[in-house]
N, C-alpha and C. Protein backbone atom coordinates (compact mmCIF):
# COMPACT_ATOMS: atom_id res chain seq x y z
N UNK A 1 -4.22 9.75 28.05
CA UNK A 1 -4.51 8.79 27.00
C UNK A 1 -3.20 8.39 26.31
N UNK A 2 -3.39 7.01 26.22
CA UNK A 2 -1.75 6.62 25.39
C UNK A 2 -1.60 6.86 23.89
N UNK A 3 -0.46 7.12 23.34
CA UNK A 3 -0.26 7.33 21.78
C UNK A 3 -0.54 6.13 20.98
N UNK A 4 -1.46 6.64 19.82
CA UNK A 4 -2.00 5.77 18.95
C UNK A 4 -0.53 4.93 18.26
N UNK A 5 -1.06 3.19 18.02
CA UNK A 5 0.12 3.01 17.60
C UNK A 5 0.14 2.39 16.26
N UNK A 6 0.75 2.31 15.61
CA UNK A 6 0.73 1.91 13.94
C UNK A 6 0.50 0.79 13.60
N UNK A 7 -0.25 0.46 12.60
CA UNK A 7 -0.03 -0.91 12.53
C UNK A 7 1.10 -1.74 11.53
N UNK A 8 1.80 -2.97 12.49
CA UNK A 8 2.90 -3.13 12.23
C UNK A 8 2.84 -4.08 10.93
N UNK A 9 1.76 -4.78 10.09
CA UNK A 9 1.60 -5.19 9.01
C UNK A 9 1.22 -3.94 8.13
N UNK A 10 0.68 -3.08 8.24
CA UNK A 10 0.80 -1.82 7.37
C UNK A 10 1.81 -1.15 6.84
N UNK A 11 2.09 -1.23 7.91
CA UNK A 11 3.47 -0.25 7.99
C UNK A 11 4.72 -1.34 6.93
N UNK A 12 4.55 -2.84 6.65
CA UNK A 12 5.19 -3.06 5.76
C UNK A 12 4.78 -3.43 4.58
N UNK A 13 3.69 -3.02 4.33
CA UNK A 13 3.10 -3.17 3.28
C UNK A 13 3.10 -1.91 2.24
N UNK A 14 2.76 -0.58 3.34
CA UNK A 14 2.18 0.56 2.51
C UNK A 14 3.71 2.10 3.02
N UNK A 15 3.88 2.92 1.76
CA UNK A 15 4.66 4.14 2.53
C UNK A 15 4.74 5.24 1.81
N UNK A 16 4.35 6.14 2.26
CA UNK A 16 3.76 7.54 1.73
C UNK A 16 4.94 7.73 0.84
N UNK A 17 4.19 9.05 -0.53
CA UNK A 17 5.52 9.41 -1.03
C UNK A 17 6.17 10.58 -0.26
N UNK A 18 7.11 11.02 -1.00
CA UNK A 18 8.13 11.86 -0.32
C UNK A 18 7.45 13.18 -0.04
N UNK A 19 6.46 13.56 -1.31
CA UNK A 19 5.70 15.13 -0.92
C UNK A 19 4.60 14.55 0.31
N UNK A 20 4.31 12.94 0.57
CA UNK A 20 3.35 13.15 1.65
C UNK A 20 1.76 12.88 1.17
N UNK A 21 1.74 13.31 -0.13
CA UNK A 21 0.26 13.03 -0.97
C UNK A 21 -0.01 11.99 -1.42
N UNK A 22 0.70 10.81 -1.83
CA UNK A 22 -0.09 9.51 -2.14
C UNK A 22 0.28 8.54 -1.31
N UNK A 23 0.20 7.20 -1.08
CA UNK A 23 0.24 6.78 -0.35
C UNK A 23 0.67 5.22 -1.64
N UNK A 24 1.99 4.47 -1.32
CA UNK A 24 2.82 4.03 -2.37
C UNK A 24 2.28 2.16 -1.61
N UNK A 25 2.19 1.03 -3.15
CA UNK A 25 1.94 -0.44 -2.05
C UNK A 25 2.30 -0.83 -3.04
N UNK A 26 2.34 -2.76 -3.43
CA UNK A 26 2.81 -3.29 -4.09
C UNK A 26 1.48 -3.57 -4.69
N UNK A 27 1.71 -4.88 -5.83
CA UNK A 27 0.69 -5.74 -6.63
C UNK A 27 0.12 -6.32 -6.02
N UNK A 28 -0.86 -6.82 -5.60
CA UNK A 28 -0.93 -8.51 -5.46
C UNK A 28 -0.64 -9.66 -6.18
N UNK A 29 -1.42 -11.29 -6.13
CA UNK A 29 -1.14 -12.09 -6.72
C UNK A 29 0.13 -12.25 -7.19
N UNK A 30 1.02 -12.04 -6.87
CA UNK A 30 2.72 -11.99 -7.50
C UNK A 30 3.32 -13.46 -6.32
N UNK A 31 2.59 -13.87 -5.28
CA UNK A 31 3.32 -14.82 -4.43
C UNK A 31 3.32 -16.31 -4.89
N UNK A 32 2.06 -16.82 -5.60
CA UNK A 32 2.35 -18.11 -5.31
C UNK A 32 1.02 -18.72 -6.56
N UNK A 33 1.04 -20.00 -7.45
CA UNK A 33 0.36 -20.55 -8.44
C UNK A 33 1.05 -19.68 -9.60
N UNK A 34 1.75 -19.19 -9.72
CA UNK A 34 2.13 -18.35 -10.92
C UNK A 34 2.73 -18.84 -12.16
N UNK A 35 2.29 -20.57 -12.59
CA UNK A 35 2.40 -21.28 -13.94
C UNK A 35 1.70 -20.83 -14.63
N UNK A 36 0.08 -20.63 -14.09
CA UNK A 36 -1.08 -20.26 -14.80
C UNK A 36 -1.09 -18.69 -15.21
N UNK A 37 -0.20 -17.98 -14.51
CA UNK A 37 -0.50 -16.31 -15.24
C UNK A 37 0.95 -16.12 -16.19
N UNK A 38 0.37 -15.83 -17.25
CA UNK A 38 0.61 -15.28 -18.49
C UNK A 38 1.98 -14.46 -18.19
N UNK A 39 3.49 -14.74 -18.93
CA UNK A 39 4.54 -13.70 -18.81
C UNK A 39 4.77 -12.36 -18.43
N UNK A 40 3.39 -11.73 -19.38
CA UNK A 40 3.08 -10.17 -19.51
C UNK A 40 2.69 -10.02 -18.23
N UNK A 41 1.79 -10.78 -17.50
CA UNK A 41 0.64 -10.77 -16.71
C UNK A 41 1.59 -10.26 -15.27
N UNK A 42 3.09 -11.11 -15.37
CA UNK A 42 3.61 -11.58 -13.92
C UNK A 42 4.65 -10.66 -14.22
N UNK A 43 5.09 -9.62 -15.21
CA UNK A 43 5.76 -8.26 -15.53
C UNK A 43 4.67 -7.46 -14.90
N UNK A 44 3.48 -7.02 -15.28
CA UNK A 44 3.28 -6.21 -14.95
C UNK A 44 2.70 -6.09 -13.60
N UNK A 45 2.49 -7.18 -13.00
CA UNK A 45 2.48 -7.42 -11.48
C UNK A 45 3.86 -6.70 -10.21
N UNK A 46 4.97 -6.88 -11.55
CA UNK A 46 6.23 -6.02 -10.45
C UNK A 46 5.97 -4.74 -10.50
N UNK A 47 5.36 -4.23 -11.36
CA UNK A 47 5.41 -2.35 -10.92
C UNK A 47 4.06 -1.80 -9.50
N UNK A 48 4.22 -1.36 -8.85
CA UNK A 48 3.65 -0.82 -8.20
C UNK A 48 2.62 0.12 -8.14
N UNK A 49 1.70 0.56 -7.72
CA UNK A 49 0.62 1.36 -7.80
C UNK A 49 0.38 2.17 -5.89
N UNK A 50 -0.67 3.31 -6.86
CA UNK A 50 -1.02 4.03 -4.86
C UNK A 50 -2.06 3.52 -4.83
N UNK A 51 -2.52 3.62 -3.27
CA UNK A 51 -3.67 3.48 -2.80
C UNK A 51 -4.89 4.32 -3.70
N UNK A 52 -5.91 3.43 -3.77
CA UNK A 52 -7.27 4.06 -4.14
C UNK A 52 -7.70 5.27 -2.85
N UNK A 53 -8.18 6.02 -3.83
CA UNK A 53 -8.36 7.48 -3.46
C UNK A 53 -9.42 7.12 -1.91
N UNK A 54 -10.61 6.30 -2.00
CA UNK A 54 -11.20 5.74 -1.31
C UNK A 54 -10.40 5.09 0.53
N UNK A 55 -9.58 4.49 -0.15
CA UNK A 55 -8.60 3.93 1.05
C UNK A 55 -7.75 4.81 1.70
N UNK A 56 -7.62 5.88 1.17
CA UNK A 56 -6.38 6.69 1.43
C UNK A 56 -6.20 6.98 2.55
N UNK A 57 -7.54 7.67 3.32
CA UNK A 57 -7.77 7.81 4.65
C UNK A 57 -7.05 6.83 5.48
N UNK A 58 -8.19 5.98 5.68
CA UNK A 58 -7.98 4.54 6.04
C UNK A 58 -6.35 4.14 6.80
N UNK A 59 -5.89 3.89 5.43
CA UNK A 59 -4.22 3.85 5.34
C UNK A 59 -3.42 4.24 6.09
N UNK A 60 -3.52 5.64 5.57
CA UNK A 60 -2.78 7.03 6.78
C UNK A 60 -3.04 6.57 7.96
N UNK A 61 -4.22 6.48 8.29
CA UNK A 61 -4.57 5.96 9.43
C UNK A 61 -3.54 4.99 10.57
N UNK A 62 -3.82 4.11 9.82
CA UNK A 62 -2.75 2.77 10.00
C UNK A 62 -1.53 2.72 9.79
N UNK A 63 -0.79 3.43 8.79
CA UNK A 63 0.61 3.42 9.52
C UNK A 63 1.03 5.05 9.69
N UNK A 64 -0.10 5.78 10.50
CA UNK A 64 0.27 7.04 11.67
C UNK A 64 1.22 7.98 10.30
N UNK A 65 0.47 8.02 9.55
CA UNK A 65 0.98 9.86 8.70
C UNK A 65 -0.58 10.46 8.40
N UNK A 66 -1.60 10.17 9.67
CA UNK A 66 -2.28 11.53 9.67
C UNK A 66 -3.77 10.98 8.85
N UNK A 67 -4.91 10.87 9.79
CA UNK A 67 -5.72 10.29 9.25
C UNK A 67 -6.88 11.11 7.95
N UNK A 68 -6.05 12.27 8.39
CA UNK A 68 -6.89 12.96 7.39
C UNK A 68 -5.99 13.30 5.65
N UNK A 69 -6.64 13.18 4.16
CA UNK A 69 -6.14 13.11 3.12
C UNK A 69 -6.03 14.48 3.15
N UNK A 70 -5.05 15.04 2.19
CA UNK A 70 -5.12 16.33 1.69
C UNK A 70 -5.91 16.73 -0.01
């Protein structure tokens, strides 16, 4: 059987932290119409967040660090 392979839009989207336990992505809505959102709105769009606990699996999955959460 051949080795599972990652997926290559995941893989630039999403990347585990360094201990391995969360799983690190950007904002959305930050690309494009952005007259209409509010100063504060398009600050706090640059900080980053992890994956929902729900997705986490999932994720791992897709860019190959192990489909199972700890």
């Amino acid at each position: 059987m051949p080795k599972m392979k990652s997926h290559s839009g995941a893989k630039k989207r999403f990347k585990a932290t360094s201990g391995g336990t969360k799983i690190k992505r950007a904002s959305q809505n930050k690309n494009h119409i952005l007259n209409k959102k509010s100063r504060e709105r398009k600050r706090k769009l640059r900080q980053g967040d992890y994956v929902a606990s729900g997705q986490d699996r999932m994720i791992r999955a897709l860019i190959g660090k192990g489909g199972k959460s700890n």
